[in-house]
PDB file of N, CA and C in Angstrom:
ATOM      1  N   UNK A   1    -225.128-164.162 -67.598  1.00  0.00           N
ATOM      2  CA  UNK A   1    -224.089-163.713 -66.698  1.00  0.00           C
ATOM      3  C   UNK A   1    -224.494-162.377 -66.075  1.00  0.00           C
ATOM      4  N   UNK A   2    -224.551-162.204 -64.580  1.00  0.00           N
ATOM      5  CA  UNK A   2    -224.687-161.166 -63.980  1.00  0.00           C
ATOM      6  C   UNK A   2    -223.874-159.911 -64.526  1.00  0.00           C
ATOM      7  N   UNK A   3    -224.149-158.492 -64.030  1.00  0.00           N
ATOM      8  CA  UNK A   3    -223.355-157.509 -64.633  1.00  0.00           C
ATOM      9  C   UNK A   3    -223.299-156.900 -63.481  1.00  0.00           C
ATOM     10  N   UNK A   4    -222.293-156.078 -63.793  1.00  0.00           N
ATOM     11  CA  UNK A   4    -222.021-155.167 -62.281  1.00  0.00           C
ATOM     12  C   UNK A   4    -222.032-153.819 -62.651  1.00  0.00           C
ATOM     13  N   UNK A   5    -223.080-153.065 -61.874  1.00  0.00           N
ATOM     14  CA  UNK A   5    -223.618-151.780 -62.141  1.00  0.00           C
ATOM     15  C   UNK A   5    -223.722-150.920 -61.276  1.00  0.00           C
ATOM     16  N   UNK A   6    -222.930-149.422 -61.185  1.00  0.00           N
ATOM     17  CA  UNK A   6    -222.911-149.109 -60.122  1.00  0.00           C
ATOM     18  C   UNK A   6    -223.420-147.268 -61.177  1.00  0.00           C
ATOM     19  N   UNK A   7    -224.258-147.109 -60.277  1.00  0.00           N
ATOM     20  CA  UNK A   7    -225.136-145.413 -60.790  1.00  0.00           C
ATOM     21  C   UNK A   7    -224.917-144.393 -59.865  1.00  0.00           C
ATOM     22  N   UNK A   8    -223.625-143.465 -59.848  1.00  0.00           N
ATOM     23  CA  UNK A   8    -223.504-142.435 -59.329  1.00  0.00           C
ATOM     24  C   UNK A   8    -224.491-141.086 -59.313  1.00  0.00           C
ATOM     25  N   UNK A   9    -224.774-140.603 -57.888  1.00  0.00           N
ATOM     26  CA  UNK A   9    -225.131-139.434 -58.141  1.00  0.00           C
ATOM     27  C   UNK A   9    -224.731-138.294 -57.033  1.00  0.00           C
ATOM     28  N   UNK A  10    -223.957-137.500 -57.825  1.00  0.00           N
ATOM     29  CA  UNK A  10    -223.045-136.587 -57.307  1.00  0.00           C
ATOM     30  C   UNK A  10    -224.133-135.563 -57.108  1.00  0.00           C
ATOM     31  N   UNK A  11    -223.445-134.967 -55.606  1.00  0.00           N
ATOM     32  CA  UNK A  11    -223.891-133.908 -55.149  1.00  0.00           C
ATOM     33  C   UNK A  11    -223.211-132.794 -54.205  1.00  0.00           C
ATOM     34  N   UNK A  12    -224.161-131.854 -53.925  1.00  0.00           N
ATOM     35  CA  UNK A  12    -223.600-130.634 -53.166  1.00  0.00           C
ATOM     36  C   UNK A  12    -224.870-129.827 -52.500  1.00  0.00           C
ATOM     37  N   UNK A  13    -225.640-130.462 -51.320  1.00  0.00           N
ATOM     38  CA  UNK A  13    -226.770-129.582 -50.685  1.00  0.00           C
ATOM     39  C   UNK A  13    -227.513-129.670 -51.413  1.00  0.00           C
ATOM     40  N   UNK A  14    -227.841-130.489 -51.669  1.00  0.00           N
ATOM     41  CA  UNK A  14    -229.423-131.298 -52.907  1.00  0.00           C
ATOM     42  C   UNK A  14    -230.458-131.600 -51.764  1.00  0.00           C
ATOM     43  N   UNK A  15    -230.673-131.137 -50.839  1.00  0.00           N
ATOM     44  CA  UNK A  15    -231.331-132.202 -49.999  1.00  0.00           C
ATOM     45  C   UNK A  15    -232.858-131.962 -50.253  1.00  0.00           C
ATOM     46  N   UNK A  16    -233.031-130.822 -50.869  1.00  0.00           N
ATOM     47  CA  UNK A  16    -234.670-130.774 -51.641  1.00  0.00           C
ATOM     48  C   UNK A  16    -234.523-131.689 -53.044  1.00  0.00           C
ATOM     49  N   UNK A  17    -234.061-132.565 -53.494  1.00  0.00           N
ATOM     50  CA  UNK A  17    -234.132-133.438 -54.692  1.00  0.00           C
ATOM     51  C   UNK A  17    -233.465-134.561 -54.883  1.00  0.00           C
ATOM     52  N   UNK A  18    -232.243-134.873 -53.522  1.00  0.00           N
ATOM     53  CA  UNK A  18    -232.053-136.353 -53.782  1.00  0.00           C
ATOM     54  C   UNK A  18    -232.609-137.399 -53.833  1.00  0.00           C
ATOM     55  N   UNK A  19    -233.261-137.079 -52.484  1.00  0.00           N
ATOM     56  CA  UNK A  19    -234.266-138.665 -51.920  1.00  0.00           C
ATOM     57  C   UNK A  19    -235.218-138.824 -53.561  1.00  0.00           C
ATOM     58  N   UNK A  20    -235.726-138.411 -54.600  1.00  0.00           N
ATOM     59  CA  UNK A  20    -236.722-138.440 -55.443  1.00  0.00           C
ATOM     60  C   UNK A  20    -235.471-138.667 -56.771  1.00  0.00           C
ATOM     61  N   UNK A  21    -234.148-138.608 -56.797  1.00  0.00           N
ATOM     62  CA  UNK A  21    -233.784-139.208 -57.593  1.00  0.00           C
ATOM     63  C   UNK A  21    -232.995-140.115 -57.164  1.00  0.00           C
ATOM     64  N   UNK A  22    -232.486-140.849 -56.099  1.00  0.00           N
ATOM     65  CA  UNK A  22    -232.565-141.901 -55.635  1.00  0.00           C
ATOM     66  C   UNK A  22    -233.373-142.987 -56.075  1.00  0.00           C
ATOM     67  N   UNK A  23    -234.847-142.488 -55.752  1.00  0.00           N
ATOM     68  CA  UNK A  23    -235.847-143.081 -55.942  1.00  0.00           C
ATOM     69  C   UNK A  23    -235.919-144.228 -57.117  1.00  0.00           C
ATOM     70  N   UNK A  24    -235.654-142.655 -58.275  1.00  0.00           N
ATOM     71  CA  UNK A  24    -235.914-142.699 -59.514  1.00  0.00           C
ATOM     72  C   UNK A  24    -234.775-143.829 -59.988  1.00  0.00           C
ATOM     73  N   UNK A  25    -233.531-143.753 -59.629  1.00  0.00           N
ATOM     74  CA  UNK A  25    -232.361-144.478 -60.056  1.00  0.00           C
ATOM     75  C   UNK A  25    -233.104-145.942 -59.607  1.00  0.00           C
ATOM     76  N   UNK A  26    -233.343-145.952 -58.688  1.00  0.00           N
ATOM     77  CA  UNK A  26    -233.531-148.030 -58.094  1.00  0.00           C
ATOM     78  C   UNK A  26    -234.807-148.577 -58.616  1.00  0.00           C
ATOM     79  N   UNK A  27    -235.559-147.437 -58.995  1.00  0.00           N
ATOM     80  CA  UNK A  27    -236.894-147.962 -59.514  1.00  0.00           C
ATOM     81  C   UNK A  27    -236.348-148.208 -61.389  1.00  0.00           C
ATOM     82  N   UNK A  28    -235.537-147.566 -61.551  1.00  0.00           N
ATOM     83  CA  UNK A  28    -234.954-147.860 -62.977  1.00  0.00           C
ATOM     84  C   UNK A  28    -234.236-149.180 -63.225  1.00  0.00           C
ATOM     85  N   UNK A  29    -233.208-149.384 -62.100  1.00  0.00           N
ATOM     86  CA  UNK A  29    -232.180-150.248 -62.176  1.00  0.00           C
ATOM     87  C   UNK A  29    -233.330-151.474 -61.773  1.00  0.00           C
ATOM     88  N   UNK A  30    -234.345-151.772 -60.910  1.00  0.00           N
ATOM     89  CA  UNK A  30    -235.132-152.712 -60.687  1.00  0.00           C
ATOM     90  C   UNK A  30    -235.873-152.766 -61.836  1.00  0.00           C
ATOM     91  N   UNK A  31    -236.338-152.133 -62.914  1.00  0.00           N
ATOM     92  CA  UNK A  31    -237.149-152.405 -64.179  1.00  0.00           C
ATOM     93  C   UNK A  31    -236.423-153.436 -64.990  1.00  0.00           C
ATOM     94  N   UNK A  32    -235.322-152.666 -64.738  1.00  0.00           N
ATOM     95  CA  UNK A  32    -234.310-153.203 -66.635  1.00  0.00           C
ATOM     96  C   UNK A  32    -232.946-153.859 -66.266  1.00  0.00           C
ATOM     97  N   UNK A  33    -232.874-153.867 -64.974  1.00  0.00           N
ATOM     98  CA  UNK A  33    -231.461-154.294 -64.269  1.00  0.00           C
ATOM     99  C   UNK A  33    -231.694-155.825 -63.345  1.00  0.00           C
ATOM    100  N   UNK A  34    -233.158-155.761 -62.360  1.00  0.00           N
ATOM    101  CA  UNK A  34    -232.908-156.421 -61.742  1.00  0.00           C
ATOM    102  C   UNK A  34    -232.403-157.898 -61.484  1.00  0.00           C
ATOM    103  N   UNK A  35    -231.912-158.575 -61.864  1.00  0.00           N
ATOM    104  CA  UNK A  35    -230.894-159.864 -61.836  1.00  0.00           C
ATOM    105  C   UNK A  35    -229.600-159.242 -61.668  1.00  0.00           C
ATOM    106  N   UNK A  36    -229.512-158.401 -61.741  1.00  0.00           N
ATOM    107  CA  UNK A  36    -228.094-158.033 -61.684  1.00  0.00           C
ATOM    108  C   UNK A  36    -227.077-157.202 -60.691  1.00  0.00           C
ATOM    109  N   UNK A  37    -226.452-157.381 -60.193  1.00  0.00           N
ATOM    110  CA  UNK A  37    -225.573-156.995 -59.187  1.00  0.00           C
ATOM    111  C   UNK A  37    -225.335-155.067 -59.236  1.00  0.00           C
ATOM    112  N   UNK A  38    -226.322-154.440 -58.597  1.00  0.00           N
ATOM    113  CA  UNK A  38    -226.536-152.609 -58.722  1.00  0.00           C
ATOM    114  C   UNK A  38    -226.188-152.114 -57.303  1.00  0.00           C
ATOM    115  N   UNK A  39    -225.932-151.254 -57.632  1.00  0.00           N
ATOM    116  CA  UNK A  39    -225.106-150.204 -56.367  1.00  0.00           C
ATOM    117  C   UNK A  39    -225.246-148.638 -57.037  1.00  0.00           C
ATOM    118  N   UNK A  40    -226.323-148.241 -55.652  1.00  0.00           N
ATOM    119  CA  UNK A  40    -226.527-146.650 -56.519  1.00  0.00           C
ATOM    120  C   UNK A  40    -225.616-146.015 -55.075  1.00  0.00           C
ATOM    121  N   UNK A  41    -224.989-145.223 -55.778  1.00  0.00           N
ATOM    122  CA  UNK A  41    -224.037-144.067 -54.991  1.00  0.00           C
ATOM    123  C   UNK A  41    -224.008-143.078 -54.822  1.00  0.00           C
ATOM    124  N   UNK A  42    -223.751-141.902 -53.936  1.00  0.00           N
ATOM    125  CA  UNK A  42    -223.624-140.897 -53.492  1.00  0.00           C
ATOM    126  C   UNK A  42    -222.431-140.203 -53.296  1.00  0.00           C
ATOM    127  N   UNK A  43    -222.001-139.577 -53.769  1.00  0.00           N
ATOM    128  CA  UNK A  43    -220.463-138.996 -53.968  1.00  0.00           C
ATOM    129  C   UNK A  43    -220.802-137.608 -53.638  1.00  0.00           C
ATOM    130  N   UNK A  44    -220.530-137.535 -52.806  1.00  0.00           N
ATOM    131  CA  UNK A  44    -221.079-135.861 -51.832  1.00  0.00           C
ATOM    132  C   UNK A  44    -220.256-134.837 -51.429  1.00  0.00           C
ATOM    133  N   UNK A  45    -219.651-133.647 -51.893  1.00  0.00           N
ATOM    134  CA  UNK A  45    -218.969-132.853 -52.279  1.00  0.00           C
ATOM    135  C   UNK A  45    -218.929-132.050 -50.221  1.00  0.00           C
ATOM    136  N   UNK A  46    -218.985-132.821 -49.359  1.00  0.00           N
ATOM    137  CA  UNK A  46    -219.295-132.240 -47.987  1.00  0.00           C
ATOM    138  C   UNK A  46    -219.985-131.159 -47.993  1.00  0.00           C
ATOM    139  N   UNK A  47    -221.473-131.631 -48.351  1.00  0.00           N
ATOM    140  CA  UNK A  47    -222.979-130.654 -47.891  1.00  0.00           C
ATOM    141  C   UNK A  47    -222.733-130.220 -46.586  1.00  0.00           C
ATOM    142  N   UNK A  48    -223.651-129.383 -46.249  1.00  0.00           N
ATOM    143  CA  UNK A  48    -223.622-129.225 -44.991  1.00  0.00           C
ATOM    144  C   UNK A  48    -225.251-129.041 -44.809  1.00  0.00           C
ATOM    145  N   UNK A  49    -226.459-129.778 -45.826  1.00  0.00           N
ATOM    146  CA  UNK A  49    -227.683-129.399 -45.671  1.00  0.00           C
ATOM    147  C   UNK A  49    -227.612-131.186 -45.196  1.00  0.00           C
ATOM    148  N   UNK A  50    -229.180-131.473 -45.265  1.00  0.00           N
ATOM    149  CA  UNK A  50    -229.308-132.954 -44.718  1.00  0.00           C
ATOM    150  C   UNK A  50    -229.475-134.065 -46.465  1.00  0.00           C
ATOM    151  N   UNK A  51    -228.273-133.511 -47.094  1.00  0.00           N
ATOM    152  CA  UNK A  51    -228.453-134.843 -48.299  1.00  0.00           C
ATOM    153  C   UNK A  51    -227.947-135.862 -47.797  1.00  0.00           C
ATOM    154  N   UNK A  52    -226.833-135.969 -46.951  1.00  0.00           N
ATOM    155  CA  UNK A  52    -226.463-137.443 -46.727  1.00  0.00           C
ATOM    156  C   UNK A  52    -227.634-138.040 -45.851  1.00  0.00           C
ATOM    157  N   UNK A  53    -228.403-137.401 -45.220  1.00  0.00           N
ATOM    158  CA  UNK A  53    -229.208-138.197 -44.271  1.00  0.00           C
ATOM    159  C   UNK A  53    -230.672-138.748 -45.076  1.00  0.00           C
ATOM    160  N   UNK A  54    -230.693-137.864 -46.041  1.00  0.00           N
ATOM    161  CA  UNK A  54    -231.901-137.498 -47.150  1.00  0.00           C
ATOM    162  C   UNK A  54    -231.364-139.457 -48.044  1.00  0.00           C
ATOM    163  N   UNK A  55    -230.503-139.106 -48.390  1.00  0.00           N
ATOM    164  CA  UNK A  55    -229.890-140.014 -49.222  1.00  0.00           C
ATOM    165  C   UNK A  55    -229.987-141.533 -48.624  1.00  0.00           C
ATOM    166  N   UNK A  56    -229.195-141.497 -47.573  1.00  0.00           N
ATOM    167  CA  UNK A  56    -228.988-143.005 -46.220  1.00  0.00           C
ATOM    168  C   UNK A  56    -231.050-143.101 -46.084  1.00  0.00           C
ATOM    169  N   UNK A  57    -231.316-142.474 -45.679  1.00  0.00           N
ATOM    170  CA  UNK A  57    -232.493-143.557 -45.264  1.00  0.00           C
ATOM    171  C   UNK A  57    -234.267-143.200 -46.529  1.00  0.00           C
ATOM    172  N   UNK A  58    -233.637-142.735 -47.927  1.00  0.00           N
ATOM    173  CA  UNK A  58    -234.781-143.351 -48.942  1.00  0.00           C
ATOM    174  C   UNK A  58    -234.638-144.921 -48.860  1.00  0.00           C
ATOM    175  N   UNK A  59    -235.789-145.700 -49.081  1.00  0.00           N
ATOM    176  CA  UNK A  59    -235.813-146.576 -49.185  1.00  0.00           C
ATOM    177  C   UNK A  59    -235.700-147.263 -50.609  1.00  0.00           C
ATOM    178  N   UNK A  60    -234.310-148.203 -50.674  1.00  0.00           N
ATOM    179  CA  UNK A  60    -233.927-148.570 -52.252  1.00  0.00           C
ATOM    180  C   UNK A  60    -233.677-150.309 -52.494  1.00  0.00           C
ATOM    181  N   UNK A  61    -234.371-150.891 -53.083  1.00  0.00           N
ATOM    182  CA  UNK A  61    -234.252-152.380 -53.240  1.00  0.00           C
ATOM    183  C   UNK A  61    -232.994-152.467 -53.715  1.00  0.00           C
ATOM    184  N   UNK A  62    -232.303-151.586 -54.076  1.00  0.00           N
ATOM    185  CA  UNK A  62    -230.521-152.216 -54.356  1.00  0.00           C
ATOM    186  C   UNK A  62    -229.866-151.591 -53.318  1.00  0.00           C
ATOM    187  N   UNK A  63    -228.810-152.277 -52.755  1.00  0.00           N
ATOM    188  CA  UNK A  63    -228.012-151.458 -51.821  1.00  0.00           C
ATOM    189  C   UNK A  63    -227.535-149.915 -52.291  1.00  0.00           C
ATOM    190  N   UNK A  64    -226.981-149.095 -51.300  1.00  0.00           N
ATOM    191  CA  UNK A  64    -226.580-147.633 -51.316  1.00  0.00           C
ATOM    192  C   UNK A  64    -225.321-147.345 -50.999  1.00  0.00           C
ATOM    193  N   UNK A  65    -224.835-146.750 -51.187  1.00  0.00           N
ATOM    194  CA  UNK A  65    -223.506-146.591 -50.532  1.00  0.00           C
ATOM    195  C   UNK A  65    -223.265-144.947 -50.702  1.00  0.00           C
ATOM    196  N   UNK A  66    -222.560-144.062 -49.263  1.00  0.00           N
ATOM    197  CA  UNK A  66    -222.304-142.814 -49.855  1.00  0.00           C
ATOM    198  C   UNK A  66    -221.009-142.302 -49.275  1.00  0.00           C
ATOM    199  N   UNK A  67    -220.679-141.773 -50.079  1.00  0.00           N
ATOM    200  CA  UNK A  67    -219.136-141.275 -49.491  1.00  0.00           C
ATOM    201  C   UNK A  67    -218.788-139.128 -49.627  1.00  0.00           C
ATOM    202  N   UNK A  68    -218.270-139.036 -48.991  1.00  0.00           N
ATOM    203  CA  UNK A  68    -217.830-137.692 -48.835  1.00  0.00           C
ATOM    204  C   UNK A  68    -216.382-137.392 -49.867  1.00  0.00           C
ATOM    205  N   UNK A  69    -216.770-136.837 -50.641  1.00  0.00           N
ATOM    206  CA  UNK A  69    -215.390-136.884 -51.665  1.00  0.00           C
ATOM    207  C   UNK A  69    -214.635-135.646 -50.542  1.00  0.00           C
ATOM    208  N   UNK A  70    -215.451-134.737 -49.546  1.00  0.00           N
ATOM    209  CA  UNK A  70    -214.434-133.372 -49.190  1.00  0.00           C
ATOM    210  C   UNK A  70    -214.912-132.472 -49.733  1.00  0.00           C
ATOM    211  N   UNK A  71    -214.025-131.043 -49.086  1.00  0.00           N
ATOM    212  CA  UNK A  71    -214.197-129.791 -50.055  1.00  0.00           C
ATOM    213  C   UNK A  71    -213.457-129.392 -50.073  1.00  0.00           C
ATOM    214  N   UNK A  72    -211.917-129.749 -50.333  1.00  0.00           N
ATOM    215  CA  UNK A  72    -210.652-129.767 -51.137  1.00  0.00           C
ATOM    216  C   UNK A  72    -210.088-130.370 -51.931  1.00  0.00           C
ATOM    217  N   UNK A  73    -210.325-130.314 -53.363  1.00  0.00           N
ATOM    218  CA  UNK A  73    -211.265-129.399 -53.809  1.00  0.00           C
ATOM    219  C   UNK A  73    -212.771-129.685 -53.956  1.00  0.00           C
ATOM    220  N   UNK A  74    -214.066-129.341 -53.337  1.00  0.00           N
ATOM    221  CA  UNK A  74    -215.303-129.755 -53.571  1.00  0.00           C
ATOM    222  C   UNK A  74    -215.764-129.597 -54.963  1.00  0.00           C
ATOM    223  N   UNK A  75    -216.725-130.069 -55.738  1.00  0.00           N
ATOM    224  CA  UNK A  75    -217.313-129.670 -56.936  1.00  0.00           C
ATOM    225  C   UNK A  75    -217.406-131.627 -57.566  1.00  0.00           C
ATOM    226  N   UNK A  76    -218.495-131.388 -58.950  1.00  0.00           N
ATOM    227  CA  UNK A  76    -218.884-132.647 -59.544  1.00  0.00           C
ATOM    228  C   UNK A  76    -217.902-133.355 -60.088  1.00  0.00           C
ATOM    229  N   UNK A  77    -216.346-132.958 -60.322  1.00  0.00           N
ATOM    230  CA  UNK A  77    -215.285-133.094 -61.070  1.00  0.00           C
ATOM    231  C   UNK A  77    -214.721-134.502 -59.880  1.00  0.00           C
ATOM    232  N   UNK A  78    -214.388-133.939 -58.752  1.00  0.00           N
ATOM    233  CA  UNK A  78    -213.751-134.606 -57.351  1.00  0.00           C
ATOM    234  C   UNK A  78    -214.682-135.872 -57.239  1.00  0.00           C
ATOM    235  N   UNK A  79    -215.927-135.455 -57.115  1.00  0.00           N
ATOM    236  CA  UNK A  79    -217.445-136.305 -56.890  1.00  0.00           C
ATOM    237  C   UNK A  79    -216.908-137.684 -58.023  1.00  0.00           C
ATOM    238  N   UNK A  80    -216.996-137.124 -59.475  1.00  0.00           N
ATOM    239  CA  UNK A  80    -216.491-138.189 -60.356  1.00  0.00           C
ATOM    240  C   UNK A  80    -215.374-138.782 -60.673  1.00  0.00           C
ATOM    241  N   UNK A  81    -214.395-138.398 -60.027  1.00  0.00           N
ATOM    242  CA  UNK A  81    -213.277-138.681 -59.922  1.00  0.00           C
ATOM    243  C   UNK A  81    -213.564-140.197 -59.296  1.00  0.00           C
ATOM    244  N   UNK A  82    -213.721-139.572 -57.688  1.00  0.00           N
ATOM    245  CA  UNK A  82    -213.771-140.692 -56.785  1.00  0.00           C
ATOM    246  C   UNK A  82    -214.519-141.786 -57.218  1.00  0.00           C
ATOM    247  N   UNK A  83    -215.898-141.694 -57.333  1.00  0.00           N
ATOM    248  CA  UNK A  83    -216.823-142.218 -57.742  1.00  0.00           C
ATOM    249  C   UNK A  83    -215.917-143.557 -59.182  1.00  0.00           C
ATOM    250  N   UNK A  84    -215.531-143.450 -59.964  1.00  0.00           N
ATOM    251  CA  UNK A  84    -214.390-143.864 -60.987  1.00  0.00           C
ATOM    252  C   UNK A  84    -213.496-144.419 -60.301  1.00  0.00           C
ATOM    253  N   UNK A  85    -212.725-143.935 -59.792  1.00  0.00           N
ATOM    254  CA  UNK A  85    -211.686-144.806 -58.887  1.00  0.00           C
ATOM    255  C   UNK A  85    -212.423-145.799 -58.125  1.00  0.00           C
ATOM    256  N   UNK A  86    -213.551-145.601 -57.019  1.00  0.00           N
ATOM    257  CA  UNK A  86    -213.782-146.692 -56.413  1.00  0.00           C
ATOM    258  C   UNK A  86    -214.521-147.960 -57.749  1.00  0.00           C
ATOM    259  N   UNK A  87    -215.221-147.622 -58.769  1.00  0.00           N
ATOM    260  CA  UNK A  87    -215.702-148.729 -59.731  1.00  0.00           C
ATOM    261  C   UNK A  87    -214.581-149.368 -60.125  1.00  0.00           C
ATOM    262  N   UNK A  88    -213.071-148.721 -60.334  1.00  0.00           N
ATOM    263  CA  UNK A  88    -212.009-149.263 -61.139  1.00  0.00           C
ATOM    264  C   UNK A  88    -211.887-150.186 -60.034  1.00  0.00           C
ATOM    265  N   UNK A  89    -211.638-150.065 -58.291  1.00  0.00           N
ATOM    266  CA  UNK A  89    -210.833-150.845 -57.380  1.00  0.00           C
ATOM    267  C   UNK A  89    -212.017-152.120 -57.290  1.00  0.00           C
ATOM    268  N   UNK A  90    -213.111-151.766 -57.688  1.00  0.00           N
ATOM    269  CA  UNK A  90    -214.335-153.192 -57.149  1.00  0.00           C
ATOM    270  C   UNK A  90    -214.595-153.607 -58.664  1.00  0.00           C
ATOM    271  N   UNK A  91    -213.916-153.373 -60.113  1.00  0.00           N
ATOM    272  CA  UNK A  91    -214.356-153.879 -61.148  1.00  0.00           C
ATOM    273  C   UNK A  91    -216.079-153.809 -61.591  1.00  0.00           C
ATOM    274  N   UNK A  92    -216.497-152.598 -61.638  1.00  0.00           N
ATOM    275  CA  UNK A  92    -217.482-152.532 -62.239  1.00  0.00           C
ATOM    276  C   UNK A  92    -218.093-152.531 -63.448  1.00  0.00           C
ATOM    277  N   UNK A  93    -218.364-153.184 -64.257  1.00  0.00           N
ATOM    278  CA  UNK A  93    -218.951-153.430 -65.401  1.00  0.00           C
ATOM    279  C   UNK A  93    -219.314-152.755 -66.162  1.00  0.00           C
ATOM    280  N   UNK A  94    -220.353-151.417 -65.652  1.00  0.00           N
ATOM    281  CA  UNK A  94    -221.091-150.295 -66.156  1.00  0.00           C
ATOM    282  C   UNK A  94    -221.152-149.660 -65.384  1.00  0.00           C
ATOM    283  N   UNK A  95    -221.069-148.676 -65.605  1.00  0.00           N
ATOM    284  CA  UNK A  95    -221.228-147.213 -64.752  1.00  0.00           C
ATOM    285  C   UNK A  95    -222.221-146.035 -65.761  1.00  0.00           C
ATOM    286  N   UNK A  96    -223.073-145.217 -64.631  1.00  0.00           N
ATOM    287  CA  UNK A  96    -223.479-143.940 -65.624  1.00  0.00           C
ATOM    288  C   UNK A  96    -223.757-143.155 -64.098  1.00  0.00           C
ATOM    289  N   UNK A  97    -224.159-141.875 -64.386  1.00  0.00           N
ATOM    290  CA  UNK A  97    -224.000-140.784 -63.509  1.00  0.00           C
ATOM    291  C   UNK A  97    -225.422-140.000 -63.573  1.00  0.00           C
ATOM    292  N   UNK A  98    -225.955-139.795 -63.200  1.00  0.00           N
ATOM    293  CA  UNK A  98    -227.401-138.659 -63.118  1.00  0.00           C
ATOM    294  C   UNK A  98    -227.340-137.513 -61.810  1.00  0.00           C
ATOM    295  N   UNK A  99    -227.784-136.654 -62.481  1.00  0.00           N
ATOM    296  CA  UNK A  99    -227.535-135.417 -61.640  1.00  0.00           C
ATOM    297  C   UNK A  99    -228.131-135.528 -60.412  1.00  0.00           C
ATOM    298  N   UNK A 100    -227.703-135.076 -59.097  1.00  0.00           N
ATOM    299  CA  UNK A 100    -228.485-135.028 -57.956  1.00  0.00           C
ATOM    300  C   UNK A 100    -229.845-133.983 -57.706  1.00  0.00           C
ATOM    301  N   UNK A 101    -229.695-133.265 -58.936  1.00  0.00           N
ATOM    302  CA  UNK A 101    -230.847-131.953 -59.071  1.00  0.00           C
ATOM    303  C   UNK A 101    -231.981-132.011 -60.044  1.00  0.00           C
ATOM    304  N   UNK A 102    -231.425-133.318 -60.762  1.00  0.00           N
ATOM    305  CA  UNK A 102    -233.030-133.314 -61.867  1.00  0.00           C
ATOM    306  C   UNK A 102    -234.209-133.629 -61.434  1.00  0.00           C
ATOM    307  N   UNK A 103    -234.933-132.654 -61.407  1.00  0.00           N
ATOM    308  CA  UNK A 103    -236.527-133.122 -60.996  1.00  0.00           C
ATOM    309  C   UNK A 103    -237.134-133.807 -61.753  1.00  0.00           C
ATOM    310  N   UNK A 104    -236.779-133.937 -63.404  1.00  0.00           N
ATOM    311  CA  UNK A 104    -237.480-134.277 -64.272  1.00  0.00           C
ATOM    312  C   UNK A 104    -236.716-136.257 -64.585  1.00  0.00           C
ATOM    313  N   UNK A 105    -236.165-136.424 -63.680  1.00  0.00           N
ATOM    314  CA  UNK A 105    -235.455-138.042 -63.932  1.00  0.00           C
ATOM    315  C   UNK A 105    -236.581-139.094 -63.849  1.00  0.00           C
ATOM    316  N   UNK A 106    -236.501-139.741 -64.622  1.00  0.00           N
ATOM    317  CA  UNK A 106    -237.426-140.956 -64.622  1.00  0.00           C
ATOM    318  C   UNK A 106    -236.885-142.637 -64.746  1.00  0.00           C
ATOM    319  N   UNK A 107    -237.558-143.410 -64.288  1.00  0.00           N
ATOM    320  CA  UNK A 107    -236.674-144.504 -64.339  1.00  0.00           C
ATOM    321  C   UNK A 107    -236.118-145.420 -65.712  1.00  0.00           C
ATOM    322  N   UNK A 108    -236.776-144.749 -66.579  1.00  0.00           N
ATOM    323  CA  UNK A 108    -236.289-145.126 -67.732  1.00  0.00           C
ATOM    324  C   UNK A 108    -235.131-144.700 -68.299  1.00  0.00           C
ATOM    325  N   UNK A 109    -234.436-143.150 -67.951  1.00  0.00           N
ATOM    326  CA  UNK A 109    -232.951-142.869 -67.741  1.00  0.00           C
ATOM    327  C   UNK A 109    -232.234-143.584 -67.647  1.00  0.00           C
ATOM    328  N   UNK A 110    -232.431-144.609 -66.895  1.00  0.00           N
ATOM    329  CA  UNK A 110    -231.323-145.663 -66.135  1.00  0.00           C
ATOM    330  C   UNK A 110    -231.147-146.882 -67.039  1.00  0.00           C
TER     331      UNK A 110
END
């Protein structure tokens, strides 16, 4: 039975380290996931550097999706909030979260 997996990664003007943990997330979820229904996300605290654009066009064998949580109130709290609410409204299976700033992420994290 398929699983439904969706891997948040919250941010705020990451745009020197998303695209490389992006990366890192789909090359993970394609190791140990792939049969299975993955959605890596972006929950973006309204940057004003180029992460959403950084983010939209890495190239990821699972779909992407990114949303602007705002900056009332901005911060990782709002980011996970939302991020939670939208898995509760689409029934997601599993969820986990990795920082938008770790340089050191590898796909085995995932």
């Amino acid at each position: 039975m398929k699983k439904n997996i969706a891997i948040c990664i919250p941010s705020y003007n990451e745009e020197s380290s998303i695209g490389h943990v992006t990366k890192q997330v789909d090359l993970g979820l394609k190791r140990f996931y792939g049969l299975d229904n993955c959605l890596i996300i972006n929950a973006d605290s309204d940057s004003t550097d180029k992460t959403k654009e950084i983010f939209s066009n890495t190239s990821t064998f699972f779909p992407k999706r990114y949303f602007n949580t705002g900056s009332n109130p901005r911060g990782k709290g709002q980011n996970l909030i939302k991020f939670f609410e939208f898995c509760s409204n689409l029934k997601i299976d599993f969820v986990a979260t990795i920082d938008s700033d770790v340089q050191t992420v590898k796909p085995e994290w995932v």
